[in-house]
N, C-alpha and C. Protein backbone atom coordinates (compact mmCIF):
# COMPACT_ATOMS: atom_id res chain seq x y z
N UNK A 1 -7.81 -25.18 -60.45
CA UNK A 1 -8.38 -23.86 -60.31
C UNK A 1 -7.24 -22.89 -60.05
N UNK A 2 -6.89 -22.12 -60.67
CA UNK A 2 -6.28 -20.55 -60.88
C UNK A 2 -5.98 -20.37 -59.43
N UNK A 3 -5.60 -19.49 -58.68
CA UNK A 3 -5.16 -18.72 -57.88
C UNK A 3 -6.43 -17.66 -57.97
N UNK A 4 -6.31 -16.96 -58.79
CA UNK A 4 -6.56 -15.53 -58.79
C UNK A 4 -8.43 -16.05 -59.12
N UNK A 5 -9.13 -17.14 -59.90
CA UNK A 5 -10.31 -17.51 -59.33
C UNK A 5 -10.99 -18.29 -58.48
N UNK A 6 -10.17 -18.38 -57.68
CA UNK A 6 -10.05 -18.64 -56.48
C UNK A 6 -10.42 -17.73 -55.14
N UNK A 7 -10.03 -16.46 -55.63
CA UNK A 7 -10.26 -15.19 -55.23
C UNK A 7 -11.54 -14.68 -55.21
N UNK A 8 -12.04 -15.16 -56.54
CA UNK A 8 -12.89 -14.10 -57.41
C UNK A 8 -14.40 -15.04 -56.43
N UNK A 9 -14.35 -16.55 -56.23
CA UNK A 9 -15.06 -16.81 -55.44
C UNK A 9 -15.67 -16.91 -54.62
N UNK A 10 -14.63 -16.65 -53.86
CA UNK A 10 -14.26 -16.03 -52.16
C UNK A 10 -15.69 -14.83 -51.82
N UNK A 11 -14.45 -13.74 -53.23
CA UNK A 11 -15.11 -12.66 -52.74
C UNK A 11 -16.68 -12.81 -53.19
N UNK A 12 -17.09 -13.53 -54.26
CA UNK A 12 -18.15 -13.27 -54.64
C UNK A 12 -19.72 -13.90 -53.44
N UNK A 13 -19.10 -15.21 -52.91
CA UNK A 13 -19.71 -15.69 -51.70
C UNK A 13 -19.33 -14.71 -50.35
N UNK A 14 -18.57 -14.28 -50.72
CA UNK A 14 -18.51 -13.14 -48.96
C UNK A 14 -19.55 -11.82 -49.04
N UNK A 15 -19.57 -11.49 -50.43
CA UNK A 15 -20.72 -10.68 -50.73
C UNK A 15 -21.91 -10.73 -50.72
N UNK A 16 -22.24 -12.27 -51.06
CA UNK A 16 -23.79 -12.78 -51.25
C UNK A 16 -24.13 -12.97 -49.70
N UNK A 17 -23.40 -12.92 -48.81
CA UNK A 17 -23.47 -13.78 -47.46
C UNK A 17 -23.76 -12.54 -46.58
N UNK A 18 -25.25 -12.52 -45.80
CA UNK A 18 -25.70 -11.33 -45.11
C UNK A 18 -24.80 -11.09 -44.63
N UNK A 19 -24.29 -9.73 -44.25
CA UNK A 19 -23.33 -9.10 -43.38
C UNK A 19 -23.47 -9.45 -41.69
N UNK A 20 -24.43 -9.59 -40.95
CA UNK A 20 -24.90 -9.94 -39.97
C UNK A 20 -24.38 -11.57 -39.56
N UNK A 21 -24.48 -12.48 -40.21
CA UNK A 21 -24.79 -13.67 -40.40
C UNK A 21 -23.64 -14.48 -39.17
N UNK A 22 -22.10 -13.46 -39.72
CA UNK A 22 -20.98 -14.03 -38.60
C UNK A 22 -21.37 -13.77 -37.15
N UNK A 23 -22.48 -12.06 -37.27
CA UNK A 23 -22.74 -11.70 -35.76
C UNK A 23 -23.62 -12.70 -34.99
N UNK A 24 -24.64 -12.85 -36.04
CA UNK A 24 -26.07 -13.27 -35.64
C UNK A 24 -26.11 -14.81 -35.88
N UNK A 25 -25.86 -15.72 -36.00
CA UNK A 25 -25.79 -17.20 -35.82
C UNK A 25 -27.11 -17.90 -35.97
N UNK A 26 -27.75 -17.58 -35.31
CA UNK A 26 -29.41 -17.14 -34.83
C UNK A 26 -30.12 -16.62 -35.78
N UNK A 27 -30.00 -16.06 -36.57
CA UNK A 27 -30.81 -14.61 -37.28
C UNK A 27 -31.51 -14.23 -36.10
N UNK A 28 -32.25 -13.39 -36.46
CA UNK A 28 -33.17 -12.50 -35.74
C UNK A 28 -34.45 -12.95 -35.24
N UNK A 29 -34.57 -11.89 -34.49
CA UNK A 29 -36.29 -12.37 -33.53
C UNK A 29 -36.95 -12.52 -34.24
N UNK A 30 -38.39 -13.24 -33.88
CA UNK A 30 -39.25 -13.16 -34.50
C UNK A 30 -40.41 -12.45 -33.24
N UNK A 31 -41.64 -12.38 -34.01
CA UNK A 31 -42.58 -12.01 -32.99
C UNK A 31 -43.49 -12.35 -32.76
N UNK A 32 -44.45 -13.10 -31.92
CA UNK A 32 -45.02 -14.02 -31.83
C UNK A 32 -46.39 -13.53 -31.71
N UNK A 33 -47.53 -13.42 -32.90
CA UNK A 33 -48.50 -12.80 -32.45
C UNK A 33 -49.06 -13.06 -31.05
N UNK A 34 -49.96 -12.07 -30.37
CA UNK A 34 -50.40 -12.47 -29.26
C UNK A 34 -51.50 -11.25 -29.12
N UNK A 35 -52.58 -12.55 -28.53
CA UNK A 35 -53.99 -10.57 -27.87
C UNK A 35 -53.74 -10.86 -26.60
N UNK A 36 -54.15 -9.94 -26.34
CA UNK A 36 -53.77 -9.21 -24.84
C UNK A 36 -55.29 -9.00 -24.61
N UNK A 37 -55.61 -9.46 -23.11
CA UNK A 37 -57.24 -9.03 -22.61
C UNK A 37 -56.84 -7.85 -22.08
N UNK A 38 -57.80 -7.29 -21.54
CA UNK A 38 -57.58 -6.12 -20.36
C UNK A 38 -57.26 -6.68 -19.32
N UNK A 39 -56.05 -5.69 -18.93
CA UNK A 39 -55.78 -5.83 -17.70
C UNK A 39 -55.71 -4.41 -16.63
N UNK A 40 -55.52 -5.03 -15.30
CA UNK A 40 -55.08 -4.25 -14.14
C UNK A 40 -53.60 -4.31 -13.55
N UNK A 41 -53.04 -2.79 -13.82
CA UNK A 41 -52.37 -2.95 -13.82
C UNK A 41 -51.68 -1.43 -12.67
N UNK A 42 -50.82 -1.84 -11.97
CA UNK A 42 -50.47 -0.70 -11.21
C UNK A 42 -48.79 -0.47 -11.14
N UNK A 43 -48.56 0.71 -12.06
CA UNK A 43 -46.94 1.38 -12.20
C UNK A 43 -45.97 2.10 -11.05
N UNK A 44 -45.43 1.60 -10.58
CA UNK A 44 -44.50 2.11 -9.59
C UNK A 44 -43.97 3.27 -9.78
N UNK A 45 -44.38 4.66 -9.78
CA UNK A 45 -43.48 5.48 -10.33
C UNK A 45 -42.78 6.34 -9.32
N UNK A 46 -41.25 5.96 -9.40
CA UNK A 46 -40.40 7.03 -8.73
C UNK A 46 -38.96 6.96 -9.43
N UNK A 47 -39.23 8.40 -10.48
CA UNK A 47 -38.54 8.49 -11.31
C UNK A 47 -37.84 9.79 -11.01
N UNK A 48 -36.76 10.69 -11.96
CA UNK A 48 -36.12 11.90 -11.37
C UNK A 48 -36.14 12.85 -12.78
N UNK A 49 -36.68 11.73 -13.98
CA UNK A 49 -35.97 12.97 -15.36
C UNK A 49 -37.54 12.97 -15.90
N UNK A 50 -37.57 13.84 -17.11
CA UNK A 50 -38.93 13.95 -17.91
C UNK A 50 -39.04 12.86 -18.64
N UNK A 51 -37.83 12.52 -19.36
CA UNK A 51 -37.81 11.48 -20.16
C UNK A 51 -37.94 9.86 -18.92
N UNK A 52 -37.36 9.86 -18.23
CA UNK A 52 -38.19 8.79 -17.17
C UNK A 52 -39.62 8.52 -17.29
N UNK A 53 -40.47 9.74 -16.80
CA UNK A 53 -41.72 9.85 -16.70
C UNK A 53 -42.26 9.42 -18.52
N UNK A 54 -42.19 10.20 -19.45
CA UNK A 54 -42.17 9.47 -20.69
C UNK A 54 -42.75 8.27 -20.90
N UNK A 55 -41.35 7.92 -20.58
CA UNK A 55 -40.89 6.22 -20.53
C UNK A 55 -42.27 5.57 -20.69
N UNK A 56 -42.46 5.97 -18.94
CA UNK A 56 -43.49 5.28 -18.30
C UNK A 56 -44.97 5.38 -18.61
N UNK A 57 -45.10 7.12 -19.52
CA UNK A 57 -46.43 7.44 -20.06
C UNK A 57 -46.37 6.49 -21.24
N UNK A 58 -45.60 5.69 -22.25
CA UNK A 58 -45.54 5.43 -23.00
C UNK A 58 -45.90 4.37 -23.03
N UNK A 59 -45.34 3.29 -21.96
CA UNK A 59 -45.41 1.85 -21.54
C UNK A 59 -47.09 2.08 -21.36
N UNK A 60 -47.63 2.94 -20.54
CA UNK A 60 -48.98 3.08 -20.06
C UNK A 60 -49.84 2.81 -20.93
N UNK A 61 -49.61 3.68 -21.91
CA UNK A 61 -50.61 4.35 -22.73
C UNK A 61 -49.97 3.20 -24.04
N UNK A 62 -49.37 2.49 -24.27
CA UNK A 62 -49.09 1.41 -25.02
C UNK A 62 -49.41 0.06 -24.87
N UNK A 63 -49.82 0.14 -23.50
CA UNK A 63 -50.37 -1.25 -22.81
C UNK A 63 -52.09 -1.10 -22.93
N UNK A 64 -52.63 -0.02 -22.53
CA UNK A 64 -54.10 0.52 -22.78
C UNK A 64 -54.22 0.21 -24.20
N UNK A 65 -53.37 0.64 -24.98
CA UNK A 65 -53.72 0.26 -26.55
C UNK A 65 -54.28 -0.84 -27.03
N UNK A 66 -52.98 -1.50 -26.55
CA UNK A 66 -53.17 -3.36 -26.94
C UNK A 66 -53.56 -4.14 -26.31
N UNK A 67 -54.50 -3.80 -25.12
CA UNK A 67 -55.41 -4.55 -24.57
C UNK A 67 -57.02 -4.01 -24.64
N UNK A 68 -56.93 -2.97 -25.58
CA UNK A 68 -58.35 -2.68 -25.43
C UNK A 68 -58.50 -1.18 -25.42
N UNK A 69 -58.03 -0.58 -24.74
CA UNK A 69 -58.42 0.76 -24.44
C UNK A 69 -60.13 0.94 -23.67
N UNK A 70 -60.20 0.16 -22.48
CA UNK A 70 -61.45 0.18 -22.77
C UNK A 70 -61.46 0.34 -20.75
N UNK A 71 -62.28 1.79 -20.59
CA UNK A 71 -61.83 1.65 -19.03
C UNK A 71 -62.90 1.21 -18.32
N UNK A 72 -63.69 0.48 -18.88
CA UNK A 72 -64.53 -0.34 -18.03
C UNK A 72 -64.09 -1.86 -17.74
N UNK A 73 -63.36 -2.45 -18.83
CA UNK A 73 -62.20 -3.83 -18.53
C UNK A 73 -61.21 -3.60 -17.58
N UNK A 74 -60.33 -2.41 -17.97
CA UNK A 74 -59.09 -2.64 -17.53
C UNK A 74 -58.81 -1.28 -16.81
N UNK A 75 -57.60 -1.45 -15.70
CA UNK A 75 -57.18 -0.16 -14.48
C UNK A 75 -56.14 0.08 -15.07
N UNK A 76 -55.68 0.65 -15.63
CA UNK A 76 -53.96 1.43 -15.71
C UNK A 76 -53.43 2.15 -14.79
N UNK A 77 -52.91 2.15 -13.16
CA UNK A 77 -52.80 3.58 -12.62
C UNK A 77 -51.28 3.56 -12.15
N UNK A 78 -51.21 4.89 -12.68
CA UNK A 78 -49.42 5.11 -12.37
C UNK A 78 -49.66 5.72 -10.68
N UNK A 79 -48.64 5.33 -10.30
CA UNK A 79 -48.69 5.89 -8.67
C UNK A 79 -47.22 6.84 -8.52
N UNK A 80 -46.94 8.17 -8.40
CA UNK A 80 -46.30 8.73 -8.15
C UNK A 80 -45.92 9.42 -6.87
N UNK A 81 -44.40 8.44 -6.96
CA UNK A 81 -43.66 8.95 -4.76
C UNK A 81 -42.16 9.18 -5.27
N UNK A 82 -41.73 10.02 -6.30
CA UNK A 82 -40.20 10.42 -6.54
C UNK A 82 -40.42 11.49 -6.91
N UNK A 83 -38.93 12.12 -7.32
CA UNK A 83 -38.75 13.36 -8.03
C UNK A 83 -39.54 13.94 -8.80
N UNK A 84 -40.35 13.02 -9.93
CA UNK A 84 -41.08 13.28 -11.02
C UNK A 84 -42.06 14.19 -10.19
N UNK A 85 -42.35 14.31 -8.67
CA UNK A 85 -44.03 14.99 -8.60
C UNK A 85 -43.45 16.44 -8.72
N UNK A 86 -42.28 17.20 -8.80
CA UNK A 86 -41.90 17.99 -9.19
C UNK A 86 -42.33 18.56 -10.58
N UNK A 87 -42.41 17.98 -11.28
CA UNK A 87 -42.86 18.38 -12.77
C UNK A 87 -44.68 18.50 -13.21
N UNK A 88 -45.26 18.09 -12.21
CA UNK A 88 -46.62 18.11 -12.11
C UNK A 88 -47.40 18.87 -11.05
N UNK A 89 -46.20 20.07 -10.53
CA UNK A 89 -46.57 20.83 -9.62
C UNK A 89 -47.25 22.40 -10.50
N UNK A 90 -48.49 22.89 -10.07
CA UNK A 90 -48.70 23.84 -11.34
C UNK A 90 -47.86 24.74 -11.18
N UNK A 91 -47.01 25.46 -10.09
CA UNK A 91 -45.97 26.03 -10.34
C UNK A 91 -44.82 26.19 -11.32
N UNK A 92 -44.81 24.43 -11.59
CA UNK A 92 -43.70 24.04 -12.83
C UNK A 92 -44.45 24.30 -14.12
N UNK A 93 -45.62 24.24 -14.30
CA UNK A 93 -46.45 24.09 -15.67
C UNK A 93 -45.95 24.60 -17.21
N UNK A 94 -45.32 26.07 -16.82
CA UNK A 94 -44.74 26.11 -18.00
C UNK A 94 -43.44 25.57 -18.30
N UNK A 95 -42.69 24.77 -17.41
CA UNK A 95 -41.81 24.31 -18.05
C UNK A 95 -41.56 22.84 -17.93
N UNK A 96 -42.79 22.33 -17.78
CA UNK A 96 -42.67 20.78 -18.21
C UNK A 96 -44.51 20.62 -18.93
N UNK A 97 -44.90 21.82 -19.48
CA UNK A 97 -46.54 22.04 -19.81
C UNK A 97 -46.59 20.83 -21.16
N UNK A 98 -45.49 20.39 -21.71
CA UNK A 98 -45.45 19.40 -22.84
C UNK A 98 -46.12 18.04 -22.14
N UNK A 99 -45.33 17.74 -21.24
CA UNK A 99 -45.66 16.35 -20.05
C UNK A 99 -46.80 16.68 -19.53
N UNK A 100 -46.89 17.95 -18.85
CA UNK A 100 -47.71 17.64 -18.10
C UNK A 100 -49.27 17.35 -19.08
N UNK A 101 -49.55 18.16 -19.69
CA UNK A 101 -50.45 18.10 -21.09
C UNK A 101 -50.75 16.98 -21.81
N UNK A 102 -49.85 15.68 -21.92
CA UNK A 102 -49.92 14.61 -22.35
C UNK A 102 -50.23 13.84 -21.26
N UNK A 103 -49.83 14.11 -20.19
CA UNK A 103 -50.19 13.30 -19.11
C UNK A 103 -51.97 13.32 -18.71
N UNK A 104 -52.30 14.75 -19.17
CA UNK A 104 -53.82 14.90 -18.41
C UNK A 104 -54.56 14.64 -19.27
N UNK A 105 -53.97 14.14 -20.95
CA UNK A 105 -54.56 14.12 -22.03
C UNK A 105 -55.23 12.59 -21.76
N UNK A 106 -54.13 11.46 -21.13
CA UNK A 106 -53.94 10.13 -20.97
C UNK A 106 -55.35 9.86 -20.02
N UNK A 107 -55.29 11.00 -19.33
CA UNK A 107 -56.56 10.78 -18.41
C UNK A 107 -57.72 10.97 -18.14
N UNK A 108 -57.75 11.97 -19.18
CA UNK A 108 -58.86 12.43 -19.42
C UNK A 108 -59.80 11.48 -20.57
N UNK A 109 -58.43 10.48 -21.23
CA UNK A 109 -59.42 9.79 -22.01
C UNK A 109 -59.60 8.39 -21.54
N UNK A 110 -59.12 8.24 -20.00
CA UNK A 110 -59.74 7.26 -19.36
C UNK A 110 -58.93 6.28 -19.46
N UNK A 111 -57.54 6.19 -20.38
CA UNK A 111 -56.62 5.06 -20.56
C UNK A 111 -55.85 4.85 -19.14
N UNK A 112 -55.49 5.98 -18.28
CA UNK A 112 -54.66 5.92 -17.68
C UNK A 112 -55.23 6.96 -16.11
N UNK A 113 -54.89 6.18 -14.79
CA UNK A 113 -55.28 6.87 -13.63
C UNK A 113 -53.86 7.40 -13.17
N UNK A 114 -53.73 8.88 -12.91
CA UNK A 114 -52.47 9.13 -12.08
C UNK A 114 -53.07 9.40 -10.16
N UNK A 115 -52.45 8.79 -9.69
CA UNK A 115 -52.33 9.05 -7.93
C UNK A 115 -51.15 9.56 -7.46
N UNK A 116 -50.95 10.48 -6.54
CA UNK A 116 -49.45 11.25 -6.14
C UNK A 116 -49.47 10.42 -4.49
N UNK A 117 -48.63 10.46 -3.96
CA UNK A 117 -48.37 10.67 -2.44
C UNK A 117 -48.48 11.44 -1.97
N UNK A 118 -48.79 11.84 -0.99
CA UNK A 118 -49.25 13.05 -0.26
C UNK A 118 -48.09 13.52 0.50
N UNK A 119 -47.23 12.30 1.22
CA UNK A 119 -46.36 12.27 1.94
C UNK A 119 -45.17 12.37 1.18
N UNK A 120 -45.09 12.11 -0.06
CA UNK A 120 -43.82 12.38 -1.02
C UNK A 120 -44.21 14.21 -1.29
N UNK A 121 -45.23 14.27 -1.63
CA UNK A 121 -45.59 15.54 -2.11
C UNK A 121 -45.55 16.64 -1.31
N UNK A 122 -45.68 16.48 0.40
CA UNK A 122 -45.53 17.46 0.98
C UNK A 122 -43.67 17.08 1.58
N UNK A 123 -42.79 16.32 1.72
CA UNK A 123 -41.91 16.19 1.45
C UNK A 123 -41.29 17.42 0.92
N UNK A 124 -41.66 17.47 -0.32
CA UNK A 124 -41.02 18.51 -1.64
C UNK A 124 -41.35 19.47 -1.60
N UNK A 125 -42.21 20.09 -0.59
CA UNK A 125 -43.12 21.13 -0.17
C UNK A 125 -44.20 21.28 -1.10
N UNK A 126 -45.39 20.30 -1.39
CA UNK A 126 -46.39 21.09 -1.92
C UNK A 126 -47.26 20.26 -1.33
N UNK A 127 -48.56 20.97 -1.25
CA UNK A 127 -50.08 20.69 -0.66
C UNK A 127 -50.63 19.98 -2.04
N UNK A 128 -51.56 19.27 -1.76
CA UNK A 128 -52.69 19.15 -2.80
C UNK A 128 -52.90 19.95 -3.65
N UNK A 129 -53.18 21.01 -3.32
CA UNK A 129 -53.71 22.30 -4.09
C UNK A 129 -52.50 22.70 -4.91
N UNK A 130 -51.30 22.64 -5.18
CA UNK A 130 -50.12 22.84 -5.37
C UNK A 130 -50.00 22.19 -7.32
N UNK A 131 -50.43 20.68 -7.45
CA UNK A 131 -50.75 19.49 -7.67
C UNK A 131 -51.80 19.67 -9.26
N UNK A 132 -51.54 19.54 -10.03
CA UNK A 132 -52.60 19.86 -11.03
C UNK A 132 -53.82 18.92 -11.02
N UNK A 133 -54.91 19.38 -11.06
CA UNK A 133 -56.04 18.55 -10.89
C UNK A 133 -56.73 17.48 -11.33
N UNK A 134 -55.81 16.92 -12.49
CA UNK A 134 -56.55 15.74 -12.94
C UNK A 134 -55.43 14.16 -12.14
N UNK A 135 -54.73 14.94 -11.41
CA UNK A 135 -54.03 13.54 -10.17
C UNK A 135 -54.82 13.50 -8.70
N UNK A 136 -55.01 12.28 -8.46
CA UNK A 136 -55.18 12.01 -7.15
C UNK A 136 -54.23 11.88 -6.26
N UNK A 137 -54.71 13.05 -5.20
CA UNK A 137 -54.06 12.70 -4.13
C UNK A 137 -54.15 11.39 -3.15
N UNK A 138 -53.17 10.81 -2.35
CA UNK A 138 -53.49 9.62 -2.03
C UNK A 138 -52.59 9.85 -0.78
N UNK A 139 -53.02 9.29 0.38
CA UNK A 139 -52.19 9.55 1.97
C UNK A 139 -50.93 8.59 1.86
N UNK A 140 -50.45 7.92 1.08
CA UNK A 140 -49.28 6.95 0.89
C UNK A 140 -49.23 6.56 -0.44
N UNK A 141 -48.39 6.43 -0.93
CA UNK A 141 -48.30 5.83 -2.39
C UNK A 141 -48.31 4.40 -2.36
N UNK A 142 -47.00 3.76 -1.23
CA UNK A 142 -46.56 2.55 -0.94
C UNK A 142 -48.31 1.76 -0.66
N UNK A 143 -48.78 2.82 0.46
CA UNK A 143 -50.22 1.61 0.78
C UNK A 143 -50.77 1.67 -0.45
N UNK A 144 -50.75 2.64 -1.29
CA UNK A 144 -51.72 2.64 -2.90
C UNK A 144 -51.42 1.53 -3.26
N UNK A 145 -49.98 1.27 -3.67
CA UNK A 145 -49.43 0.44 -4.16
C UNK A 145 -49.91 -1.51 -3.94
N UNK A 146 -49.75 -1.34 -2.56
CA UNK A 146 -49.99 -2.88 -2.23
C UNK A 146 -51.49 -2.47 -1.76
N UNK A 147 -52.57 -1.74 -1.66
CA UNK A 147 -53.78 -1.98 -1.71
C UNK A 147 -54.59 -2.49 -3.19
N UNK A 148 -54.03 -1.67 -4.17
CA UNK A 148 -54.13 -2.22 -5.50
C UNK A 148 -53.59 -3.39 -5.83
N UNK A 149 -52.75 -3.84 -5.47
CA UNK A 149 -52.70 -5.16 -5.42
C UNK A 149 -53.05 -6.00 -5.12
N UNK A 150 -53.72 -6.08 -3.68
CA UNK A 150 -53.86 -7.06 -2.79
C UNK A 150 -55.67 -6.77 -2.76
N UNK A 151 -56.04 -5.77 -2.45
CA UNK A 151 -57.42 -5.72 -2.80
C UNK A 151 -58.00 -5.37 -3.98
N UNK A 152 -57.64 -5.05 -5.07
CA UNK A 152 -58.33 -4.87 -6.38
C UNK A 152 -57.59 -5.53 -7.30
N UNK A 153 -56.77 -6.67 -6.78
CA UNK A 153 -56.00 -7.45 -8.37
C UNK A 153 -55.03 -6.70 -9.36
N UNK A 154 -54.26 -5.67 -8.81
CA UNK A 154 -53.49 -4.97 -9.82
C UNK A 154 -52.30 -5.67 -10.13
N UNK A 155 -51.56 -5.70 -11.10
CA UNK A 155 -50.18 -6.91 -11.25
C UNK A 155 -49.50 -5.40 -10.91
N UNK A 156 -48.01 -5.38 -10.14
CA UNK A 156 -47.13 -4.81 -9.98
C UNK A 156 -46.20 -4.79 -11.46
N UNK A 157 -46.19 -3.40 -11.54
CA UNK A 157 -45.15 -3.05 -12.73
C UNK A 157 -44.20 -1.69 -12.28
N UNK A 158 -42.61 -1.50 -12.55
CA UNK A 158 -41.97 -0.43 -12.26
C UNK A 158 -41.37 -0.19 -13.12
């Protein structure tokens, strides 16, 4: 064999050969179908950015999806004791009215419960009344937290 087709081989198998293949050893994931029942579920939220909060509307309202959407099965409730209750103060409204709007949208259609702290919330200086109205106020977040757990079966998620 030639030299120079020798070459021509090389290159022609280095071409045919996924580009990935040296990275990935493995190839790639696969995904394993799966149903999801309804569940109960209670979100830790103490976050500081919009896109944080997001995040977490997303996970929410993505988990409600694929288990049903159905709020007589299943609890979704985000519990909010950080920075984020800043952005859900109606004072802030016009400048987080995108979030906050998707957030009351989530709840209004029953996928998703929001609860604030009372004690985080007056912290930051605001009352209840402060607070846009489709969140519950709640005298502790932390007791929200492990009461939903411990007395209504919620799995811990943050």
């Amino acid at each position: 064999m030639t030299r120079s087709l020798f070459f021509i081989i090389i290159t022609i198998c280095c071409l045919c050969t996924p580009a990935f293949a040296a990275k990935a050893p493995w190839g790639g994931a696969t995904v394993t179908p799966t149903e999801y029942k309804p569940q109960k579920v209670v979100y830790d939220v103490h976050v500081g950015t919009v896109m944080e909060v997001e995040s977490v509307l997303d996970r929410a309202s993505y988990l409600s999806t694929i288990t049903g959407a159905d709020p007589f099965d299943q609890s979704i409730v985000l519990v909010l004791h950080g920075k984020e209750l800043n952005f859900f103060a109606i004072e802030n409204y016009e400048k987080y009215r995108e979030l906050v709007n998707r957030a009351q949208s989530l709840v209004a259609s029953e996928a998703i419960t929001m609860k604030m702290c009372k004690i985080a919330a007056s912290s930051q200086g605001y009352a209840p009344a402060d607070i846009h109205g489709f969140i519950e106020m709640v005298p502790m977040g932390d007791a929200e937290i492990i009461r939903l757990q411990y007395e209504e079966d919620h799995a811990y998620m943050q």
